[in-house]
Protein backbone atom coordinates (compact mmCIF):
# COMPACT_ATOMS: atom_id res chain seq x y z
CA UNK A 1 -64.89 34.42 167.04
CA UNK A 2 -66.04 33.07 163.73
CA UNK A 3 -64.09 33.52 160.76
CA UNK A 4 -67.34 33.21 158.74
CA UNK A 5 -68.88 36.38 160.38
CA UNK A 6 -66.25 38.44 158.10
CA UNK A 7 -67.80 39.80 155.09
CA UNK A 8 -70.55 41.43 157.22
CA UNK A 9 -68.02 42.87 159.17
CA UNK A 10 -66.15 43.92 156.38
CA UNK A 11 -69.30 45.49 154.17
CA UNK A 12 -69.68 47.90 157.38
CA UNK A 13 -66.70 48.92 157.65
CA UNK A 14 -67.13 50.66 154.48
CA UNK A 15 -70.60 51.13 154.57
CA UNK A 16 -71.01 54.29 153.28
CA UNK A 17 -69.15 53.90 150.30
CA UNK A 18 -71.08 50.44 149.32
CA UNK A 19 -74.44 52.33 150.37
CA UNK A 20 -73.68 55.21 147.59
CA UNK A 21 -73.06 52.73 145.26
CA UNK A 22 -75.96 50.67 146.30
CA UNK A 23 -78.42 53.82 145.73
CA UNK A 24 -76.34 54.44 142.18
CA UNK A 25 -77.39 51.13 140.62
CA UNK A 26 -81.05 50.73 141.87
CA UNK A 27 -81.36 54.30 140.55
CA UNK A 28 -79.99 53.19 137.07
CA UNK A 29 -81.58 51.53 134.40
CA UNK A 30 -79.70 48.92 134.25
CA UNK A 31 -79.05 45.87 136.46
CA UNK A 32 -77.32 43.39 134.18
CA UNK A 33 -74.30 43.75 132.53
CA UNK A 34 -74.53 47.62 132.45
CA UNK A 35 -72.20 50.52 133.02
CA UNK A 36 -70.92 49.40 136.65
CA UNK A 37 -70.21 45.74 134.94
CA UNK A 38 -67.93 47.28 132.44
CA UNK A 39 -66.57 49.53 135.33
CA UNK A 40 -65.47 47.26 137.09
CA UNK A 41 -64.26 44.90 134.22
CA UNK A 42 -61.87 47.50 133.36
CA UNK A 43 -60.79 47.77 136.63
CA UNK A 44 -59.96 44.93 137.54
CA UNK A 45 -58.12 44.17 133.96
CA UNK A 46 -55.95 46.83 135.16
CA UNK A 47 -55.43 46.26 138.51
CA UNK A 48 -54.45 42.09 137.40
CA UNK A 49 -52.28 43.67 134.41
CA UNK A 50 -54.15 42.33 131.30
CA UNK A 51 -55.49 43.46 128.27
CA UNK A 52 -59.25 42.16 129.24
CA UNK A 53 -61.88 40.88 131.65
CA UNK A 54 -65.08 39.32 131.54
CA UNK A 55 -67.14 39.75 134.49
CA UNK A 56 -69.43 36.44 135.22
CA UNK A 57 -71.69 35.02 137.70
CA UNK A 58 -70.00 33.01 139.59
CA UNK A 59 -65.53 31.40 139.53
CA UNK A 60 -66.56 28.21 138.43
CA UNK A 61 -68.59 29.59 135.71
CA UNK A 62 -65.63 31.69 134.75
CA UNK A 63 -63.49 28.38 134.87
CA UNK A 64 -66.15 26.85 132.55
CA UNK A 65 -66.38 29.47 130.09
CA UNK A 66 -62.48 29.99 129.88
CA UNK A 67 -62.31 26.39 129.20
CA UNK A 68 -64.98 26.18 126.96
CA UNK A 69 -64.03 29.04 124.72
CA UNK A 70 -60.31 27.61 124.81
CA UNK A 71 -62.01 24.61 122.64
CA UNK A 72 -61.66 22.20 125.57
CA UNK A 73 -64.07 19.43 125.25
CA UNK A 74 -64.83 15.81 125.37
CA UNK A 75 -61.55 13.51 124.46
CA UNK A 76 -59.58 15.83 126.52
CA UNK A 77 -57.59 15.64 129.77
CA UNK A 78 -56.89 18.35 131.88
CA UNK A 79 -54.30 18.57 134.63
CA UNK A 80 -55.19 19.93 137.89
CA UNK A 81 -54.80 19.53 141.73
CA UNK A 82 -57.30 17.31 143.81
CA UNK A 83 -56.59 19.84 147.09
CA UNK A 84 -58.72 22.70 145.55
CA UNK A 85 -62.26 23.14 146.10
CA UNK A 86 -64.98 21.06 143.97
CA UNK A 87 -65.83 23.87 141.62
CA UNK A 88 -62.41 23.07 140.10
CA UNK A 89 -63.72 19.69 138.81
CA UNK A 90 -66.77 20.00 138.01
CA UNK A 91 -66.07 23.26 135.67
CA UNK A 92 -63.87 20.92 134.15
CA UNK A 93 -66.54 17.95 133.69
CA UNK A 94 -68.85 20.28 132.50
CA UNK A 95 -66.80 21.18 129.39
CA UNK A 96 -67.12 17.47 128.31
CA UNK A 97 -63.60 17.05 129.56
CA UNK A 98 -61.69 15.01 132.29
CA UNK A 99 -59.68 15.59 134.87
CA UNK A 100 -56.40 14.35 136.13
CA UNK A 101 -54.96 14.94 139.74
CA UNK A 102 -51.58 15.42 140.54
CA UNK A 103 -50.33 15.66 143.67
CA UNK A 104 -49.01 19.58 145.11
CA UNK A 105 -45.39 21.00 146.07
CA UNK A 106 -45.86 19.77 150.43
CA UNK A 107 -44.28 23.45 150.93
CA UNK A 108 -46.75 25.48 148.74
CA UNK A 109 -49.46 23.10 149.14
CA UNK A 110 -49.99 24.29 145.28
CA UNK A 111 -49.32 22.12 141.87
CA UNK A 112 -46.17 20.90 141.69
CA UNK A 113 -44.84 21.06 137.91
CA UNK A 114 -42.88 18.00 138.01
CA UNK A 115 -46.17 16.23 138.60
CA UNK A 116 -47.47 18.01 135.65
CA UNK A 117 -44.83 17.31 133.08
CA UNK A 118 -45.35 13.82 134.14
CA UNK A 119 -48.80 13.41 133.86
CA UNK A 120 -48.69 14.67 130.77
CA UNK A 121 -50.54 12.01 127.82
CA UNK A 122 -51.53 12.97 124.30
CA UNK A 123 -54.98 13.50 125.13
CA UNK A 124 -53.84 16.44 127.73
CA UNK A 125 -54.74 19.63 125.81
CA UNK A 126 -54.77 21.98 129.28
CA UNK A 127 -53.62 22.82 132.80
CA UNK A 128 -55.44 24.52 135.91
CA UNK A 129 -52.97 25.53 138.78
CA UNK A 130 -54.94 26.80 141.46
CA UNK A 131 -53.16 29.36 143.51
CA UNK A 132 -54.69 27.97 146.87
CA UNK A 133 -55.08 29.79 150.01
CA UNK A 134 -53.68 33.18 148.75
CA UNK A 135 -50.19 30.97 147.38
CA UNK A 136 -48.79 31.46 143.68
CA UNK A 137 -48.28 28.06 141.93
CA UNK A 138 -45.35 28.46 140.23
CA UNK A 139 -46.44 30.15 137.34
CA UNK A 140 -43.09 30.62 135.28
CA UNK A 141 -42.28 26.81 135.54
CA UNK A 142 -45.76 25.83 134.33
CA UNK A 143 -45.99 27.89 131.63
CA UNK A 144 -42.65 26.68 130.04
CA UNK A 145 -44.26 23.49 130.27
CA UNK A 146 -47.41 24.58 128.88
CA UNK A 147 -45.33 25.93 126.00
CA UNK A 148 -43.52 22.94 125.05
CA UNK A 149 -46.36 20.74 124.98
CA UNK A 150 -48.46 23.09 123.16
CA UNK A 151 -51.18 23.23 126.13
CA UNK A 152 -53.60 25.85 127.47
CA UNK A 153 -53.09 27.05 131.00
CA UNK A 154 -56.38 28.47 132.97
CA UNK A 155 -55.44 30.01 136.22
CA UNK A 156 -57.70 29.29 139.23
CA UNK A 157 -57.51 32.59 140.88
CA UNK A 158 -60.59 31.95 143.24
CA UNK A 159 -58.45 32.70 146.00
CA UNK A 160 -55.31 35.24 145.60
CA UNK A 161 -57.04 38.15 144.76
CA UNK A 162 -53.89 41.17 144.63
CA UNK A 163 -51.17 37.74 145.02
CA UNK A 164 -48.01 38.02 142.87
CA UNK A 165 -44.73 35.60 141.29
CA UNK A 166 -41.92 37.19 140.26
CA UNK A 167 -43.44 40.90 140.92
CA UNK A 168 -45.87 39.94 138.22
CA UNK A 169 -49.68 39.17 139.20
CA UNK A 170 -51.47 35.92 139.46
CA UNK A 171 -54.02 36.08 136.93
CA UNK A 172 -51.75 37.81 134.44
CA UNK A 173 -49.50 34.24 133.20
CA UNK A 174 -51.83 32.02 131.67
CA UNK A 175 -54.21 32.06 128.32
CA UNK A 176 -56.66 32.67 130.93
CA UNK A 177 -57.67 32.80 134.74
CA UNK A 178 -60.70 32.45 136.54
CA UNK A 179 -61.66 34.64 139.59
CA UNK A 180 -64.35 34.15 142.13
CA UNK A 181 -65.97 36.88 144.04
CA UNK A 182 -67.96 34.52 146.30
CA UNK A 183 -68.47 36.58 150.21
CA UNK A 184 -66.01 34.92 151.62
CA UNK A 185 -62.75 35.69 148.96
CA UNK A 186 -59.76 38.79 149.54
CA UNK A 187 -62.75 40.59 147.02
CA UNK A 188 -65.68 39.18 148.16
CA UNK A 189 -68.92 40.42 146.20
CA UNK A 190 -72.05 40.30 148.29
CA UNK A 191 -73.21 37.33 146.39
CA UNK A 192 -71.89 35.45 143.69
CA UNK A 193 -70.05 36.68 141.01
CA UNK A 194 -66.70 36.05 138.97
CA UNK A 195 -64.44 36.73 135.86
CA UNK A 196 -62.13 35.69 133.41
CA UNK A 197 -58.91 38.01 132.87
CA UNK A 198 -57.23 37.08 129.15
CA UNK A 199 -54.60 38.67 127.09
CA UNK A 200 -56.33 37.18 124.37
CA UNK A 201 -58.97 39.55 122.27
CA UNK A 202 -60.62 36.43 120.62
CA UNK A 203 -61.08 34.44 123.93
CA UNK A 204 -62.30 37.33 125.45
CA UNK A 205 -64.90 37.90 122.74
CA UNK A 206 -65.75 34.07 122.87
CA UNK A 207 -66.42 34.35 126.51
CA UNK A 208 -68.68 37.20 126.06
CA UNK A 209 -70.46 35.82 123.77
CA UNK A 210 -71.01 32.19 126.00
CA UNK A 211 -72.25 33.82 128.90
CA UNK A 212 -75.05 35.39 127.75
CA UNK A 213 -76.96 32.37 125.60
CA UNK A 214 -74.24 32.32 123.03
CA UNK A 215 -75.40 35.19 121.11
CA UNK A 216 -73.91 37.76 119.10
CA UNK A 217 -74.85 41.17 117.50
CA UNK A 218 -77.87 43.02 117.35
CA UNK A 219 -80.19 40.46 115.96
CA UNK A 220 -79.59 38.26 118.93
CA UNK A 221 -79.03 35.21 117.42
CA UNK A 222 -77.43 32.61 119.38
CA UNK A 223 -74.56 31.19 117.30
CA UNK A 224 -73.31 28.71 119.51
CA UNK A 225 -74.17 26.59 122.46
CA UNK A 226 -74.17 29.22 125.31
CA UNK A 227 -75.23 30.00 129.21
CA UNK A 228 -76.89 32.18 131.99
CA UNK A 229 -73.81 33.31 133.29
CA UNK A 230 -73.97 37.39 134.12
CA UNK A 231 -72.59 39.31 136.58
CA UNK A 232 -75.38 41.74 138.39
CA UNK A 233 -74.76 45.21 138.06
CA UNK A 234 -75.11 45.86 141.93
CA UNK A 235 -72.16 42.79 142.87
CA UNK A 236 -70.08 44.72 140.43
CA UNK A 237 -70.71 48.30 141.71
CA UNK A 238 -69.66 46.82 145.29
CA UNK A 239 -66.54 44.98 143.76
CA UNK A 240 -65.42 48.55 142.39
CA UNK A 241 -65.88 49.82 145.85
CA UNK A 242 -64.03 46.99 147.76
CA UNK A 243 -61.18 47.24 144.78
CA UNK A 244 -59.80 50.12 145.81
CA UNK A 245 -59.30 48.50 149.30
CA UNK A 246 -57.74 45.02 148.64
CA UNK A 247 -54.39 46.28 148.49
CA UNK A 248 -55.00 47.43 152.19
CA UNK A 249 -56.24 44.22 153.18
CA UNK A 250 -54.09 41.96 152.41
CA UNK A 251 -51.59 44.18 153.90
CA UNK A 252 -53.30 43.50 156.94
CA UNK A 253 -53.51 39.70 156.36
CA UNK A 254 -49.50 39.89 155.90
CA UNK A 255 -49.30 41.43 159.15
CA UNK A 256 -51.50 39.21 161.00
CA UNK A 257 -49.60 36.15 159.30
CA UNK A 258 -46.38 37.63 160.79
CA UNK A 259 -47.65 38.15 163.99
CA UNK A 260 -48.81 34.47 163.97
CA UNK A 261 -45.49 33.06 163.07
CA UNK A 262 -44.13 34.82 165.72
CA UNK A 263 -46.77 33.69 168.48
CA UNK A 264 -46.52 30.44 167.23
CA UNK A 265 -43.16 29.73 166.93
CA UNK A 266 -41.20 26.79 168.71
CA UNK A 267 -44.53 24.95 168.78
CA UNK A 268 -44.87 21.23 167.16
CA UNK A 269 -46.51 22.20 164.21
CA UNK A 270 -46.09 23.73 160.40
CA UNK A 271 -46.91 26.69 159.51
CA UNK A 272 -47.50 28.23 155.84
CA UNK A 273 -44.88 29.16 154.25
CA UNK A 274 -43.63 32.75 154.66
CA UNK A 275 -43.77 34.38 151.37
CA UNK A 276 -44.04 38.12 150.79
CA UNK A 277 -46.65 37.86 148.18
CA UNK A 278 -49.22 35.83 148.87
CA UNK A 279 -52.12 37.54 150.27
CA UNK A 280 -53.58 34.78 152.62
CA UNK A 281 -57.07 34.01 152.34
CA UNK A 282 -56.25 31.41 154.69
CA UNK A 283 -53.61 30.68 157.07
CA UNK A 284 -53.21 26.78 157.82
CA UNK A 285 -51.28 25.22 159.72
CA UNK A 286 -50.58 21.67 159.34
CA UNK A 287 -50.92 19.59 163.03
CA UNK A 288 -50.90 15.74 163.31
CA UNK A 289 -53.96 15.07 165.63
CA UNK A 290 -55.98 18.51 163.53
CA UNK A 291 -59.38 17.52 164.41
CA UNK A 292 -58.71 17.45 168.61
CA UNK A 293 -57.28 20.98 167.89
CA UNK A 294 -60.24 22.27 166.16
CA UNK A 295 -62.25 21.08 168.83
CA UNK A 296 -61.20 21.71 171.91
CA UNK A 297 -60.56 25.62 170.40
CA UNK A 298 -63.99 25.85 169.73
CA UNK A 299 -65.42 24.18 173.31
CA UNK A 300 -62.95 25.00 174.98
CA UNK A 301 -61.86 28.57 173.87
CA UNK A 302 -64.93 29.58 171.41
CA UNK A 303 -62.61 29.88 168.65
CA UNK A 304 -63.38 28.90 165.48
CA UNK A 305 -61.11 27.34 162.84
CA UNK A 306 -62.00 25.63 159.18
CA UNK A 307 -61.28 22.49 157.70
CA UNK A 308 -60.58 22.65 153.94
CA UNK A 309 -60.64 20.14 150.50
CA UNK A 310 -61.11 16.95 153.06
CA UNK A 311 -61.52 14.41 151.40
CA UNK A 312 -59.24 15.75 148.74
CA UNK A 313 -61.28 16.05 145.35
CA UNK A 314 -60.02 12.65 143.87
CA UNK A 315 -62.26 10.71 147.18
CA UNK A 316 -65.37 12.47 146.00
CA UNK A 317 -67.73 10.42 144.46
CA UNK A 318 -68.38 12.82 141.53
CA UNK A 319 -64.84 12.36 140.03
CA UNK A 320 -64.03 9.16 141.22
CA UNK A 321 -63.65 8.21 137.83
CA UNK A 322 -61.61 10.30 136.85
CA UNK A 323 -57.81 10.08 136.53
CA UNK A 324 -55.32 10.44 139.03
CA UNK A 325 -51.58 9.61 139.86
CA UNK A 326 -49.77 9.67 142.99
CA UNK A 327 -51.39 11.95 145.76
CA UNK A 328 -48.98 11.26 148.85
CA UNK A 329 -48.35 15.11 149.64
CA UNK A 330 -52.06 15.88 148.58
CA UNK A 331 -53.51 12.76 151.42
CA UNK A 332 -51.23 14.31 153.91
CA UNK A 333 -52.16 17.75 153.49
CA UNK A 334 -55.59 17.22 153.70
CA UNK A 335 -55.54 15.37 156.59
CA UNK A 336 -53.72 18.09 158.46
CA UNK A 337 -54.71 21.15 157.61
CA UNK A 338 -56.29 23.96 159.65
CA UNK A 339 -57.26 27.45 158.82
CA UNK A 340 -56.88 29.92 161.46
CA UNK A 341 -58.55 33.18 161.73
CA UNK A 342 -56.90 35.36 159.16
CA UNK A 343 -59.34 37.85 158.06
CA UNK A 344 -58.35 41.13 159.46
CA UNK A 345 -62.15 41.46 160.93
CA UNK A 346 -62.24 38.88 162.95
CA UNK A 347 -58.71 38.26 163.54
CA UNK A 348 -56.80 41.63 164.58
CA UNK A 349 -56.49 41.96 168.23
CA UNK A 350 -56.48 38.18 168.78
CA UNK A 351 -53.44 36.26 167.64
CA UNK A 352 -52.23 36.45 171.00
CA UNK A 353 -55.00 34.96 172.14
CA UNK A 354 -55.69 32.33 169.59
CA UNK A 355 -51.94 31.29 169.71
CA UNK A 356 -51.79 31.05 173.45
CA UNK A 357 -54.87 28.99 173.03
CA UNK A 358 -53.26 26.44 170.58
CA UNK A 359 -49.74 26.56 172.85
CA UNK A 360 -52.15 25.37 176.30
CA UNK A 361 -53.86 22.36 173.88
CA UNK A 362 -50.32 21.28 172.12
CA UNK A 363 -48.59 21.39 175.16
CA UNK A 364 -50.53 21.14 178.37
């Protein structure tokens, strides 16, 4: 059983959908930024709720270019979480800027605002919460903090694809959010791929215009500093496809993660938090001795589990430099953590097993 296997599984399970579209797009002219791009861009602006979105190659790209065209540069300081994956940081880096970790909420495992407010300096200018593993950071609080300081707020959606707060969706709160599309997300492209959602007309246009060499109109004259970041027509003919099924799936993730709490309940471990929202790209559990679990299910029981952001981003050598405060929830966490099997793929039929696996290991 490994969790990895998934997006195979899950492109042939609606195979002949993805195949039409396949056989639409090579038969096009176009194969950059074409008719299925914009497709899909409007969407997916509808399905998240906002006015706009810019489809790009890849989530930290989109994180980049949201920054970027938010004026974030060098001089600047921007608050994020070191338990997030490294594209977080380096986006961040690569805009000239620098960031500072603050540790998460221990029951969310996301941001925790309080950390924010106080980490706040007058070179801050902007704020990534990343909703991580399918969780909403607590949007409403952050962006009454964002307001009184005057700061930006990008979302890191890479992970909670169809996830709402306060019956609104994630992606929808901030000046901005970044989405990834990588194989392995809730809406997983076949590749890489990603997008920036915005309200905002003018960010949206100044997004547009950095991901294609900074040019603009018909001359093509590059006005600005810009990149290679497009989204292929045929990831965004598949996304359209796979759209239309994400509310499904994560239905099926909920279920799975309530079967799991159930299976796994009286046992000497934590599990995720149950909210009715979140979509769960990952369940994780948090045990003591994690590494002897993850082991001896895989030898032992040919399970396989995941480890995830350890070291914690603030350890990596890349960003040691960089600024941090206190991390105690964050070091815990990471230490900790394990992902289950979630995705409905690889996962449905098996909680029974996999938890009666975990209960003989815990408690033998």
């Amino acid at each position: 059983m490994i969790p990895q296997a998934f997006p195979a599984l899950r492109i042939a399970r609606f195979r002949k959908e993805i195949d039409d579209a396949i056989s639409r797009t090579l038969s096009s002219a176009h194969y950059i930024l074409g008719p299925a791009v914009a497709q899909f861009e409007a969407e997916f602006a509808q399905y998240i709720g906002t006015e706009h979105c810019v489809g790009v190659a890849s989530g930290t790209d989109a994180i980049a270019l949201a920054l970027r065209a938010s004026g974030i540069g060098p001089g600047d300081e921007v608050i994020t979480t070191s338990l997030t994956f490294s594209g977080t940081a380096h986006a961040i880096l690569h805009c000239g800027a620098q960031p500072i970790f603050v540790d998460v909420n221990p029951v969310t495992r996301c941001i925790e605002p309080a950390a924010i407010e106080a980490a706040i300096t007058k070179k801050t200018t902007a704020i990534i919460p990343v909703h991580l593993f399918g969780y909403p950071a607590d949007m409403p609080k952050i962006m009454d903090i964002a307001k009184k300081y005057h700061l930006v707020v990008i979302e890191d959606c890479a992970q909670p694809h169809g996830a709402k707060i306060c019956g609104r969706m994630l992606g929808s709160f901030g000046h901005a959010a970044a989405f990834s599309f990588y194989p392995t997300k809730n809406l997983g492209a076949i590749g890489d791929a990603g997008a920036v959602t915005t309200n905002d007309e003018a960010l949206e246009n100044r997004v547009k215009i950095l991901r294609h060499y900074g040019i603009q109109g018909q001359h093509k004259m590059s006005i600005s500093m810009g990149f290679n970041s497009r989204m292929d027509e045929l990831q965004a003919a598949i996304l359209s496809v796979l759209l239309k099924h994400l509310d499904e799936g994560n239905r099926e993730r909920r279920a799975l993660a309530d079967e799991y709490r159930q299976e796994l309940a009286g046992l000497d471990l934590v599990l995720p938090t149950d909210y009715p929202d979140a979509v769960y790209h990952q369940f994780a559990i948090e045990f003591a001795d994690r590494d002897t679990l993850a082991e001896q299910l895989l030898n032992q029981m040919h399970i396989a589990t995941a480890v995830h952001y350890n070291p914690p981003l603030h350890r990596h050598p890349a960003f040691s430099a960089t600024g941090k405060c206190s991390l105690i929830h964050t070091e815990r966490l990471s230490s900790q953590l394990l992902s289950l099997p979630i995705q409905p793929e690889v996962a449905s039929g098996n909680i029974s097993r996999i938890a009666e696996s975990i209960s003989r290991i815990i408690k033998p």
